[in-house]
Protein backbone atom coordinates (compact mmCIF):
# COMPACT_ATOMS: atom_id res chain seq x y z
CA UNK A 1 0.00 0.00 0.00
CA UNK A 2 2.87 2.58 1.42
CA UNK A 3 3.98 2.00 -2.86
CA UNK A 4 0.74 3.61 -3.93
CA UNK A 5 0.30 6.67 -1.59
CA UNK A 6 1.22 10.37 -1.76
CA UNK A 7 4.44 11.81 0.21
CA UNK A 8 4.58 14.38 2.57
CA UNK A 9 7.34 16.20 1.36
CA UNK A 10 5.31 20.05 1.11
CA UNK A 11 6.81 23.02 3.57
CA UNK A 12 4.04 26.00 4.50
CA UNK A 13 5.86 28.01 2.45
CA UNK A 14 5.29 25.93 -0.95
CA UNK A 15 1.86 25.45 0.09
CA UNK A 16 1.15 29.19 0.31
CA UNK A 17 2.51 29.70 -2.88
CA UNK A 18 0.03 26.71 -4.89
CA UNK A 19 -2.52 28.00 -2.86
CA UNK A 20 -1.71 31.89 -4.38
CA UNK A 21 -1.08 30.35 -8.11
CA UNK A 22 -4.51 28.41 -8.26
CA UNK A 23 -6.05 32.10 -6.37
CA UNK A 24 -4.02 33.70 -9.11
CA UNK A 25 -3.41 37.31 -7.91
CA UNK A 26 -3.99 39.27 -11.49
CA UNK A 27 -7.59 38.11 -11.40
CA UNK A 28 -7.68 41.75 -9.57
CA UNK A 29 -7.15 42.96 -13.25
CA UNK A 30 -9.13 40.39 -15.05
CA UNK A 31 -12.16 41.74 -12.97
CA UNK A 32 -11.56 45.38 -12.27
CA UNK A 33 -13.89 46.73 -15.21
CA UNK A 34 -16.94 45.08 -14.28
CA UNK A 35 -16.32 45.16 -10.51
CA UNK A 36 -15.27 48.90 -11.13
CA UNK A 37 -18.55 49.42 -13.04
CA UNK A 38 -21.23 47.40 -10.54
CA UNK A 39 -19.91 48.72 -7.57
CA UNK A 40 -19.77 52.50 -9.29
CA UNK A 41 -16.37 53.18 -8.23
CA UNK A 42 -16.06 52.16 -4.49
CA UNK A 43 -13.95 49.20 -5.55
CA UNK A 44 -12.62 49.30 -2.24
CA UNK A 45 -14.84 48.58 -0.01
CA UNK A 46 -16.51 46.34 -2.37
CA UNK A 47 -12.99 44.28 -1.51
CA UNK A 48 -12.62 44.93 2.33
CA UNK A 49 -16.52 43.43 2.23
CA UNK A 50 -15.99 40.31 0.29
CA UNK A 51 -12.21 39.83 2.23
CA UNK A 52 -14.65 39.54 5.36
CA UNK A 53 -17.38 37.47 4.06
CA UNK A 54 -15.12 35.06 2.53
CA UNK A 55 -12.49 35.33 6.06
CA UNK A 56 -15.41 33.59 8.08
CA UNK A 57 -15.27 30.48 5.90
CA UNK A 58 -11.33 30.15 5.50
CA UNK A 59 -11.46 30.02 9.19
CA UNK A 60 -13.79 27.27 8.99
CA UNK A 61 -11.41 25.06 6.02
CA UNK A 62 -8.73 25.66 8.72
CA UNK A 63 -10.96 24.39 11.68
CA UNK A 64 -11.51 21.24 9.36
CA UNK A 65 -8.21 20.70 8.02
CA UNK A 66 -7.08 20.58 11.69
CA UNK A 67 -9.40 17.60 12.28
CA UNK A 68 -9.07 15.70 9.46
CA UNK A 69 -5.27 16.21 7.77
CA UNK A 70 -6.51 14.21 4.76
CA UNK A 71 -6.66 15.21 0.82
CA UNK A 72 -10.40 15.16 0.34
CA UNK A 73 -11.57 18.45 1.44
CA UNK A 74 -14.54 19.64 1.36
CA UNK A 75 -15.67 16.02 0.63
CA UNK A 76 -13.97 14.04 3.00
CA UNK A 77 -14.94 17.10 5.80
CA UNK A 78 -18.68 16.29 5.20
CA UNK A 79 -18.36 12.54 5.09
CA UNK A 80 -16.56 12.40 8.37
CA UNK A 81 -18.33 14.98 10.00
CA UNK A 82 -22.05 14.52 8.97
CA UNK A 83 -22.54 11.46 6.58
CA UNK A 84 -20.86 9.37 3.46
CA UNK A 85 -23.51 10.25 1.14
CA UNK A 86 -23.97 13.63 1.48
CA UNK A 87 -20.01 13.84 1.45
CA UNK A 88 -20.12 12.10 -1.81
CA UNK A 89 -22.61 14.80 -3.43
CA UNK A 90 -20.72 17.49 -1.64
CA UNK A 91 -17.15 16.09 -3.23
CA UNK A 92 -19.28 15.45 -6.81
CA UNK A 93 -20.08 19.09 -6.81
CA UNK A 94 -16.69 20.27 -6.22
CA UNK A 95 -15.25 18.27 -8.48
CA UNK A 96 -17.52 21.11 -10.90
CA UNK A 97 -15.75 23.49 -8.90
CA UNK A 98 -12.29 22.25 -9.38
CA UNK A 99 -12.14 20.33 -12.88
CA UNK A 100 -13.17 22.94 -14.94
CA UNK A 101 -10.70 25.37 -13.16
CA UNK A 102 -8.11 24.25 -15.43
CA UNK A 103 -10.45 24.66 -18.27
CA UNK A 104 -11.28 28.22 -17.77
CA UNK A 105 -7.44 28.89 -17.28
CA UNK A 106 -6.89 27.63 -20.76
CA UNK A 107 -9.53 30.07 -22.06
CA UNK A 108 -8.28 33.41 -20.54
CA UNK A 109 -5.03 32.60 -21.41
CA UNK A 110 -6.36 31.51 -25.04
CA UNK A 111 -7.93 35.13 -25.22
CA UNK A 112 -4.79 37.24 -24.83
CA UNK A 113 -2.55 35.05 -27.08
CA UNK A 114 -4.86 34.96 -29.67
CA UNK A 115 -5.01 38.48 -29.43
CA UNK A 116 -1.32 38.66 -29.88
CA UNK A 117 -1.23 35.98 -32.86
CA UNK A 118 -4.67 35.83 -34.71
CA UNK A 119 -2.88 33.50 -37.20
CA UNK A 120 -2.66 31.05 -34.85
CA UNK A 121 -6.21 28.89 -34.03
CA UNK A 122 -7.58 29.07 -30.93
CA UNK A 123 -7.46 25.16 -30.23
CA UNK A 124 -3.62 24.91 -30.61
CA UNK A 125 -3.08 27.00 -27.72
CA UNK A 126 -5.30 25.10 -25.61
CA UNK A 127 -3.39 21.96 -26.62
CA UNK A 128 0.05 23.73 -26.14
CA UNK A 129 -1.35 24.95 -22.33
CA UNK A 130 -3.04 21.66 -21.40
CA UNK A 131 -0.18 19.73 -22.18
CA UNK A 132 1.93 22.18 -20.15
CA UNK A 133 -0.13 22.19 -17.41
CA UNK A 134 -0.76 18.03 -17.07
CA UNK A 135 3.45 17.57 -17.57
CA UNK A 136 4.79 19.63 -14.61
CA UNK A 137 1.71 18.17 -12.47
CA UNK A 138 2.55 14.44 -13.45
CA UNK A 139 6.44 15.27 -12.23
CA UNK A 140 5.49 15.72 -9.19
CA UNK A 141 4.13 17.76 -6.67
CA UNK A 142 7.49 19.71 -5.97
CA UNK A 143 8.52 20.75 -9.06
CA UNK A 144 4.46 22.18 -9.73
CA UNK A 145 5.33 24.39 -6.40
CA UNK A 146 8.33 25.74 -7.71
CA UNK A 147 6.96 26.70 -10.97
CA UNK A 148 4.13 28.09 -9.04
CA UNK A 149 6.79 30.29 -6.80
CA UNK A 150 8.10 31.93 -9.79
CA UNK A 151 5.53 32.98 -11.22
CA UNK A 152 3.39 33.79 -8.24
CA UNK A 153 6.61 36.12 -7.27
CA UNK A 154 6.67 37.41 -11.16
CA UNK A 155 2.76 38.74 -10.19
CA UNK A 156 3.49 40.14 -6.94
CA UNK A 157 5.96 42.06 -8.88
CA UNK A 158 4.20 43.26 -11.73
CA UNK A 159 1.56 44.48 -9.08
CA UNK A 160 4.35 46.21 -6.95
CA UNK A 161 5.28 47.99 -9.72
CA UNK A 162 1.85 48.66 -10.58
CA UNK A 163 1.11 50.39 -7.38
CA UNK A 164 4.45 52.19 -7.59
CA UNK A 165 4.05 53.48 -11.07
CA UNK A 166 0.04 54.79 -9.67
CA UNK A 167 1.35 56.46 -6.85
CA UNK A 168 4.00 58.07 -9.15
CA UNK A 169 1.10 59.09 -11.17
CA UNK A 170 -1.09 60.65 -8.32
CA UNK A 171 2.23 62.36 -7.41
CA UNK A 172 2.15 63.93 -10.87
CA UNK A 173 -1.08 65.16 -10.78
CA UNK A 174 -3.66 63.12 -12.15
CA UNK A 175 -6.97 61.50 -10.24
CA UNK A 176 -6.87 62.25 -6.95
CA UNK A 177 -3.28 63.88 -6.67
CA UNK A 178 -3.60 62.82 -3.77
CA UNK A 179 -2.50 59.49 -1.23
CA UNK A 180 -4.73 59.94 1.41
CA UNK A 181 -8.48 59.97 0.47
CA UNK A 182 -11.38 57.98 1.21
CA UNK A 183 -13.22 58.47 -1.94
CA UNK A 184 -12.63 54.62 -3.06
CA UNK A 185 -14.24 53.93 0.53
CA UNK A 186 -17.30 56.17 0.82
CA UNK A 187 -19.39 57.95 -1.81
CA UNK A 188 -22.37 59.20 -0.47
CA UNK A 189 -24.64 59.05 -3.72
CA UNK A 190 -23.59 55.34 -3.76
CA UNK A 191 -26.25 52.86 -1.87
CA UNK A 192 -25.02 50.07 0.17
CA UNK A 193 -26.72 47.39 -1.74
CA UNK A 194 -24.96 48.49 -4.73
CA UNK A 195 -21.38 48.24 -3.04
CA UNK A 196 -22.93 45.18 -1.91
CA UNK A 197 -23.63 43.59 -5.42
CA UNK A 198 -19.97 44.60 -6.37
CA UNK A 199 -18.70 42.89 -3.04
CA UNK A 200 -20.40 39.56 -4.36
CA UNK A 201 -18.50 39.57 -7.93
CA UNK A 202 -15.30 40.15 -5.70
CA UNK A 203 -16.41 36.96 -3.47
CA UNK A 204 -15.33 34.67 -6.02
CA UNK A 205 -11.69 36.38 -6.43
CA UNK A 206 -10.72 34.79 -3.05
CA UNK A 207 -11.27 31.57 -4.38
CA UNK A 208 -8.07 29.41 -4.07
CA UNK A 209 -6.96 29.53 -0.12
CA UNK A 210 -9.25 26.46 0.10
CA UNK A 211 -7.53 24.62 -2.65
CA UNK A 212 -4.35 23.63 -0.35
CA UNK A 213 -6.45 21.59 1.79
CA UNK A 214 -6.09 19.10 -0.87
CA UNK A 215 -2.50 19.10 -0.35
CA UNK A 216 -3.12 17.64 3.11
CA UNK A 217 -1.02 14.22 2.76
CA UNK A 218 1.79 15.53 1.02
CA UNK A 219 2.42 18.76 3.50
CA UNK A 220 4.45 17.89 6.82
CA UNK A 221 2.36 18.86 10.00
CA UNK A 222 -0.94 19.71 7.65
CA UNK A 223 -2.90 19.89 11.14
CA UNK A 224 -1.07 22.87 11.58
CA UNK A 225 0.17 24.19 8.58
CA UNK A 226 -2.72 23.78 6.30
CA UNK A 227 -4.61 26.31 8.72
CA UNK A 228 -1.44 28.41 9.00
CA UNK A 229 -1.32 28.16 5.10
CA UNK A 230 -4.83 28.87 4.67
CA UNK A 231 -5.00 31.99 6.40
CA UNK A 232 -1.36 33.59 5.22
CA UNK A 233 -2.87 33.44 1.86
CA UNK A 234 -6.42 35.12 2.54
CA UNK A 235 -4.20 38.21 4.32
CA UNK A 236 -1.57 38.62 1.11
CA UNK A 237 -4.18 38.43 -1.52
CA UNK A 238 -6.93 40.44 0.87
CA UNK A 239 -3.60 43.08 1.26
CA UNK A 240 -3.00 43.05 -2.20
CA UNK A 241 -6.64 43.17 -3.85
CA UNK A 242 -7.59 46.19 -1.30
CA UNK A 243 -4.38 48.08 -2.03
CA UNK A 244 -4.76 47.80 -5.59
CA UNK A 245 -8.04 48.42 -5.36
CA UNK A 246 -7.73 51.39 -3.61
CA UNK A 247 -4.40 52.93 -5.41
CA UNK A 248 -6.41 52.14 -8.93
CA UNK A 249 -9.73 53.94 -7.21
CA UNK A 250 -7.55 57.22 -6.91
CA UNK A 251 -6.26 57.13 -10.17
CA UNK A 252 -9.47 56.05 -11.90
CA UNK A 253 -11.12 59.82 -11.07
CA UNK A 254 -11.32 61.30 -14.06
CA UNK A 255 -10.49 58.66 -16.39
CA UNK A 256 -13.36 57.43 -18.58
CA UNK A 257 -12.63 54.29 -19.84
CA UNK A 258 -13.17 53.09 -23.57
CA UNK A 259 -14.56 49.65 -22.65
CA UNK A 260 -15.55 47.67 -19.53
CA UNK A 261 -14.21 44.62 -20.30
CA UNK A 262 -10.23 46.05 -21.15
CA UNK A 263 -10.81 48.50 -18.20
CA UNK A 264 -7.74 47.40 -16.45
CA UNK A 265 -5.70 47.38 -20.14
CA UNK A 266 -6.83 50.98 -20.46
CA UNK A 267 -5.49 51.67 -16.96
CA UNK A 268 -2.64 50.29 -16.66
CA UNK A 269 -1.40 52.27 -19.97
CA UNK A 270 -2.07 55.39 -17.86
CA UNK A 271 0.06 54.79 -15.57
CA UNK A 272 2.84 52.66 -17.00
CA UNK A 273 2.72 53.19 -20.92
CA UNK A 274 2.44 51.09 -23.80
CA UNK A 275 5.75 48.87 -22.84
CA UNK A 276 3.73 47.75 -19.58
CA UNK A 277 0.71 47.17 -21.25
CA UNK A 278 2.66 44.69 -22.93
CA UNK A 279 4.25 42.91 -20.09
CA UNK A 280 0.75 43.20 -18.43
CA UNK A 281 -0.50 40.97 -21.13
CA UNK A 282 2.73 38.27 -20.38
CA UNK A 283 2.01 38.31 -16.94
CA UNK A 284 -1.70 37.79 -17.14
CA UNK A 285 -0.77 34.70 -19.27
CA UNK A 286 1.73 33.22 -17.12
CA UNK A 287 -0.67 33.94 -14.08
CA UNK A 288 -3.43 31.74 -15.54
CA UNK A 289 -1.10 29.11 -16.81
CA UNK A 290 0.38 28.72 -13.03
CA UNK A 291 -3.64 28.90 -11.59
CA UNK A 292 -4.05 25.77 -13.99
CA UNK A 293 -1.36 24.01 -12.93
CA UNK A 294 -1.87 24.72 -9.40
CA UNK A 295 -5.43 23.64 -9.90
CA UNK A 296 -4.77 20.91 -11.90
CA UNK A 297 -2.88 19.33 -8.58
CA UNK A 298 -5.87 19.93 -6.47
CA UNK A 299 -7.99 18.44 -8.20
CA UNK A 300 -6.10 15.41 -9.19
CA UNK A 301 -5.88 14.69 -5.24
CA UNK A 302 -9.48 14.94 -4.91
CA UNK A 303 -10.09 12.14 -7.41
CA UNK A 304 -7.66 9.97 -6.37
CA UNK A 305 -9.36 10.46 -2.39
CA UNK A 306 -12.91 9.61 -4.11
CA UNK A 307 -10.65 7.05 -5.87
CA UNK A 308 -9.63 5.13 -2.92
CA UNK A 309 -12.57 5.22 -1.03
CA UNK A 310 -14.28 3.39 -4.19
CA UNK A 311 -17.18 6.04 -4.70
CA UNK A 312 -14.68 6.52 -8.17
CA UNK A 313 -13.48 3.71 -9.90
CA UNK A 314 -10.44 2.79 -7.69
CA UNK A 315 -8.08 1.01 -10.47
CA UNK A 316 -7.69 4.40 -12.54
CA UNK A 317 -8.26 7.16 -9.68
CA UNK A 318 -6.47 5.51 -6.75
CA UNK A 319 -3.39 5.19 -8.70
CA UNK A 320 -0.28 6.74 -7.84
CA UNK A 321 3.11 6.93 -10.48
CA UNK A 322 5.19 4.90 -8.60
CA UNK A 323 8.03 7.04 -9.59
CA UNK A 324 6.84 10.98 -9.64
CA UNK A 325 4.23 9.80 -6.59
CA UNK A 326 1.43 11.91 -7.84
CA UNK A 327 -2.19 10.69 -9.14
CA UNK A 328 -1.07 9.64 -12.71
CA UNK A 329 -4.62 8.73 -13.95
CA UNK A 330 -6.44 11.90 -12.28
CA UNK A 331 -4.53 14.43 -13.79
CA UNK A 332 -4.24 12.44 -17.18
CA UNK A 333 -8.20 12.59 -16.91
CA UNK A 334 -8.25 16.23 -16.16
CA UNK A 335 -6.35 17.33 -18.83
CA UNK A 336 -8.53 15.41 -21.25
CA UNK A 337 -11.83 17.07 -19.95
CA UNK A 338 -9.77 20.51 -20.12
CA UNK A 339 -9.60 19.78 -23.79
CA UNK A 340 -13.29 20.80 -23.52
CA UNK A 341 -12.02 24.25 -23.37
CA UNK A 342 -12.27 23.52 -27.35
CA UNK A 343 -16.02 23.71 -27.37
CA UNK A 344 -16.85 25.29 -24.17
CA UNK A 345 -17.59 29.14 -23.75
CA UNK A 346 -15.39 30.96 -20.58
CA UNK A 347 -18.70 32.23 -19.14
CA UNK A 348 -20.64 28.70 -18.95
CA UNK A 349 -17.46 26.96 -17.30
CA UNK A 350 -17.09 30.12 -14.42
CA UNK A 351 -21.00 29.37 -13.72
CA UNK A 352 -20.53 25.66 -13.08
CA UNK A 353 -17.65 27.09 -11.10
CA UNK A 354 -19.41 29.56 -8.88
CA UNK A 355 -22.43 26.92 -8.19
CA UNK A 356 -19.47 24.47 -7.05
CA UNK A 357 -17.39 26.40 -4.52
CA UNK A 358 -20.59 27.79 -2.73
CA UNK A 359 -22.03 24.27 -2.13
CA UNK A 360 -18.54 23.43 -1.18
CA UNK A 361 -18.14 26.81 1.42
CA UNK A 362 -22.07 25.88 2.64
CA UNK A 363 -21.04 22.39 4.17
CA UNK A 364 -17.49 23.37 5.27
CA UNK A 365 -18.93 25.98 7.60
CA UNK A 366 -21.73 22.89 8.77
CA UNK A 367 -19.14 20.54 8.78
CA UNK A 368 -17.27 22.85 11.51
CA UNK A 369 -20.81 23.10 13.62
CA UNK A 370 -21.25 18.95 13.43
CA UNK A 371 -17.90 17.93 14.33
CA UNK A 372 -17.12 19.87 16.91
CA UNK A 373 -20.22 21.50 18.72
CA UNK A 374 -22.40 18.31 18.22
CA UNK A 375 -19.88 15.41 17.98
CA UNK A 376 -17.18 16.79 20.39
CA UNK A 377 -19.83 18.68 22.43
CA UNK A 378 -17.27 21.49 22.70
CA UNK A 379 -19.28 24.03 23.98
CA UNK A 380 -17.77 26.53 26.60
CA UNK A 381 -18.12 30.09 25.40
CA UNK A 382 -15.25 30.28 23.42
CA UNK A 383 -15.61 27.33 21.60
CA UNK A 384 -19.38 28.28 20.97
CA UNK A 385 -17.84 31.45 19.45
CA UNK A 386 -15.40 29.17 17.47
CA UNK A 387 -17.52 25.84 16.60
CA UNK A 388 -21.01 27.46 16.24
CA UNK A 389 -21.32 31.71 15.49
CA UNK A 390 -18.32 31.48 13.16
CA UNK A 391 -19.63 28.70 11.38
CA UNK A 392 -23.12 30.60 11.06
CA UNK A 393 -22.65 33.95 10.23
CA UNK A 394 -19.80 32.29 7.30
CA UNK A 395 -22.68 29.91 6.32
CA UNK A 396 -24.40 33.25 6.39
CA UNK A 397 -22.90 35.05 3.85
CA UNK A 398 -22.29 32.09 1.72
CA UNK A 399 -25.95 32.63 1.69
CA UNK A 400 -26.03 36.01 0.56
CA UNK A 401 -23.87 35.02 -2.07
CA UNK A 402 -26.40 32.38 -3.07
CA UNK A 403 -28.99 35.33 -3.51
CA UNK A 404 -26.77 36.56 -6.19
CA UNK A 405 -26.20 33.80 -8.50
CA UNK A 406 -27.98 33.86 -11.73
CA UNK A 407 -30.74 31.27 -12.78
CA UNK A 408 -28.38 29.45 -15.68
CA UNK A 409 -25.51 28.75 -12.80
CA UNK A 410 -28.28 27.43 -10.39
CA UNK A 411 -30.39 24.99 -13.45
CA UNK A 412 -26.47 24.02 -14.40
CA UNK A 413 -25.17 23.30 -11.02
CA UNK A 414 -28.10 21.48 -10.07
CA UNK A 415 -28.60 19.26 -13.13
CA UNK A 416 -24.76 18.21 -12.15
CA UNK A 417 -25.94 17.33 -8.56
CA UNK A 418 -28.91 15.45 -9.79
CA UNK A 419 -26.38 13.48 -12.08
CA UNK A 420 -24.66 13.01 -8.56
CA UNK A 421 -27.56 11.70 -6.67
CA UNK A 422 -28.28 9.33 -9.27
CA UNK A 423 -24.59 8.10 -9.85
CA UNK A 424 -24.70 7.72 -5.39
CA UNK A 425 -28.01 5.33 -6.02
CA UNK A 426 -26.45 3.11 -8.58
CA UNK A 427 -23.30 3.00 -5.76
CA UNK A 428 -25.58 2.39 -3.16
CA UNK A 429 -28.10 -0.11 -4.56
CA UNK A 430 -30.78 2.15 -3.75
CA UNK A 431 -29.59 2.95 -0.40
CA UNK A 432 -29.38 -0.63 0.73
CA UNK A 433 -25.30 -0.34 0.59
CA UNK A 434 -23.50 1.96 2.57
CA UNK A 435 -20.58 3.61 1.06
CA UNK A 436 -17.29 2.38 1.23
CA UNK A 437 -14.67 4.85 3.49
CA UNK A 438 -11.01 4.78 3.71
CA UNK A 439 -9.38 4.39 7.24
CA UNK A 440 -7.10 7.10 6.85
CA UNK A 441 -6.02 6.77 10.81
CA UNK A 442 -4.38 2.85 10.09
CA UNK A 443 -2.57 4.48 7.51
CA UNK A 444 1.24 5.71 7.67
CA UNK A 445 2.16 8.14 4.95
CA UNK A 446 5.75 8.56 3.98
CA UNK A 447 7.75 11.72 4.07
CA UNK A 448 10.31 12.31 1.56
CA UNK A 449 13.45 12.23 3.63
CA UNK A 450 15.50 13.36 1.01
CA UNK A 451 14.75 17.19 2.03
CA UNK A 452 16.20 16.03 5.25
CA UNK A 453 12.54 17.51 6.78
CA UNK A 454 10.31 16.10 9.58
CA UNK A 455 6.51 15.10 10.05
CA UNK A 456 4.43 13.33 11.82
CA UNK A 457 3.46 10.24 9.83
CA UNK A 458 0.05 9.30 11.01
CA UNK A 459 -2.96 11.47 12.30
């Protein structure tokens, strides 16, 4: 068996960084028009409002991941904490979530370099990236965190500058001229529900700290550094999307831009020129390439958990390369559904994507509330605050969130679940059958002593 597991071989550090790649940083740009537009201009808060909403639930993942160090996530959380089946549908319905991350990474990439060479059809980039993206994630787990360090540093960079080049900018006299304002904060002809509706697009740009929980079993001491991991990444991206947010907000007065939709194009010639509208366009395309690479290793580990507790076939998804000890068959099976990218519009894949992670965020926030305050009967005051208000008011505004999905996502998402629930009948003989669940606490995993670093082996 110890042949055919995953190694612990991960350091906080190199989670942080997958966890940043799959969040992918520059999605600040890819959404600034339209958030800029729906929240009319108090970008800002919009941000500081979705970084709290979304800070409720990442407690919760790190709550979980605490309990149960194991690769399944949201899935195995809910079939631990609550019950097998309805872990099953929850893990079917992020697999939506996470399988057609990669997908959507090919097609915003696909968008600027097609832009750049027109002569060059559409499909063969898609090949070029989903090759890419399944090669460094077959190699192994390492080797897709150091790709995802470099370029997650290359961002962090390019937004740096960004901010340095807009303060330069303000210096020099245009928007605000000023550094100190609160006009991306408060606008008094501006209606809360409005910065609200813009606060609900930027929901979804936090999406990623929950993707290292299915790094689990290859990340030394996941019971503590998963939560550690998880909550150094919602602070840098919450840091960086507000300070952008707000630095863009001061330079945006004034500016009337062309088109919603190349918004952030338009502004970051302002500031930085033609040249750096150029490397804005390389970065954005290395950022989405190292998101799909990034997610292309989470979700491999989630099939090869639903793998080897047999809800998934267990001879393809339970397999691990016996030399590059990752999930061989699960990523070789995600990179053929990305080729769907083909066929599939960008703005159908983000809806099955949205449906997916708020199911997901729903039951991690219950999953908190069963283990602990009803299992555990933890239950003092503090760990009433911790195990049952948390949990709440982040199930709260997951359902607030809910409110603002649109009709298609919900008929989409649910159809999927309803494939699910009929897949979980046929497993189950109606019912009769309960499902089958991996003992995860008999098993040892191995850590890769040749980075001379230490773990606990068991849970």
């Amino acid at each position: 068996m110890k042949g055919n597991m995953l190694v612990r071989s991960l350091t906080l550090g190199q989670v942080v960084f997958l966890g940043l790649a799959w969040n992918n940083p520059m999605v600040f740009f890819a959404t600034y028009g339209i958030a800029t537009d729906t929240s009319q201009g108090l970008l800002a808060s919009a941000y500081v409002i979705a970084f709290l909403a979304i800070l409720f639930t990442a407690f919760s993942y790190g709550k979980m991941a605490k309990a149960f160090p194991i690769s399944g996530s949201a899935y195995t959380y809910t079939q631990k904490s609550m019950n097998p089946g309805l872990g099953f549908i929850v893990g079917w319905t992020i697999l939506l979530d996470y399988l057609l991350t990669p997908l959507i990474t090919c097609l915003m990439s696909t968008v600027f370099l097609s832009a750049q060479f027109p002569e060059v059809p559409a499909f063969v980039w898609i090949l070029i990236l989903n090759v890419g993206m399944t090669v460094i994630s077959i190699l192994g787990i390492n080797l897709s965190a150091s790709v995802s360090k470099i370029f997650v540093v290359v961002q962090i960079i390019f937004i740096a500058v960004f901010s340095v080049l807009t303060i330069k900018s303000l210096w020099g006299g245009m928007g605000t001229s000023t550094l100190i304002s609160a006009v991306p904060f408060i606008n008094p002809q501006v209606s809360l529900p409005v910065v609200l509706a813009g606060a609900s697009l930027l929901c979804f740009s936090f999406l990623g700290f929950d993707s290292v929980t299915t790094l689990s079993e290859e990340t030394i001491k996941p019971e503590k550094n998963i939560p550690k991991a998880i909550m150094l990444i919602m602070l840098i991206i919450g840091v960086m999307y507000i300070g952008a947010a707000y630095l863009s907000e001061l330079i945006h007065q004034g500016i009337v831009f062309k088109d919603t939709d190349s918004a952030a194009l338009e502004l970051v010639k302002v500031v930085g020129g033609n040249l750096f509208s150029s490397i804005f366009i390389t970065v954005m395309i290395v950022a989405n390439f190292t998101s799909g690479v990034a997610a292309v290793s989470s979700v491999s580990r989630v099939m090869y958990v639903m793998g080897r507790d047999s809800v998934l076939p267990k001879k393809i998804f339970a397999y691990i390369h016996p030399r590059y000890k990752t999930p061989f068959n699960s990523i070789i099976v995600v990179g053929l559904i990305s080729l769907l990218a083909i066929v599939m519009s960008l703005d159908t894949a983000i809806t099955f994507i949205n449906f997916g992670a708020l199911i997901a965020f729903t039951f991690v926030n219950l999953s908190v509330i069963a283990h602990y305050y009803v299992r555990q009967r933890r239950r003092s005051f503090k760990e009433t605050t911790q195990y049952l208000i948390l949990p709440l008011i982040g199930a709260g505004f997951i359902m607030w969130l809910w409110s603002y999905l649109a009709l298609n996502a919900l008929i989409l998402g649910c159809s999927w679940v309803a494939c699910g629930l009929i897949y979980l009948i046929f497993l189950t003989k109606f019912f009769r059958n309960k499902l089958p669940e991996f003992n995860f606490d008999e098993t040892v995993i191995p850590i890769d002593h040749s980075s001379n670093k230490e773990s606990a082996i068991s849970t």
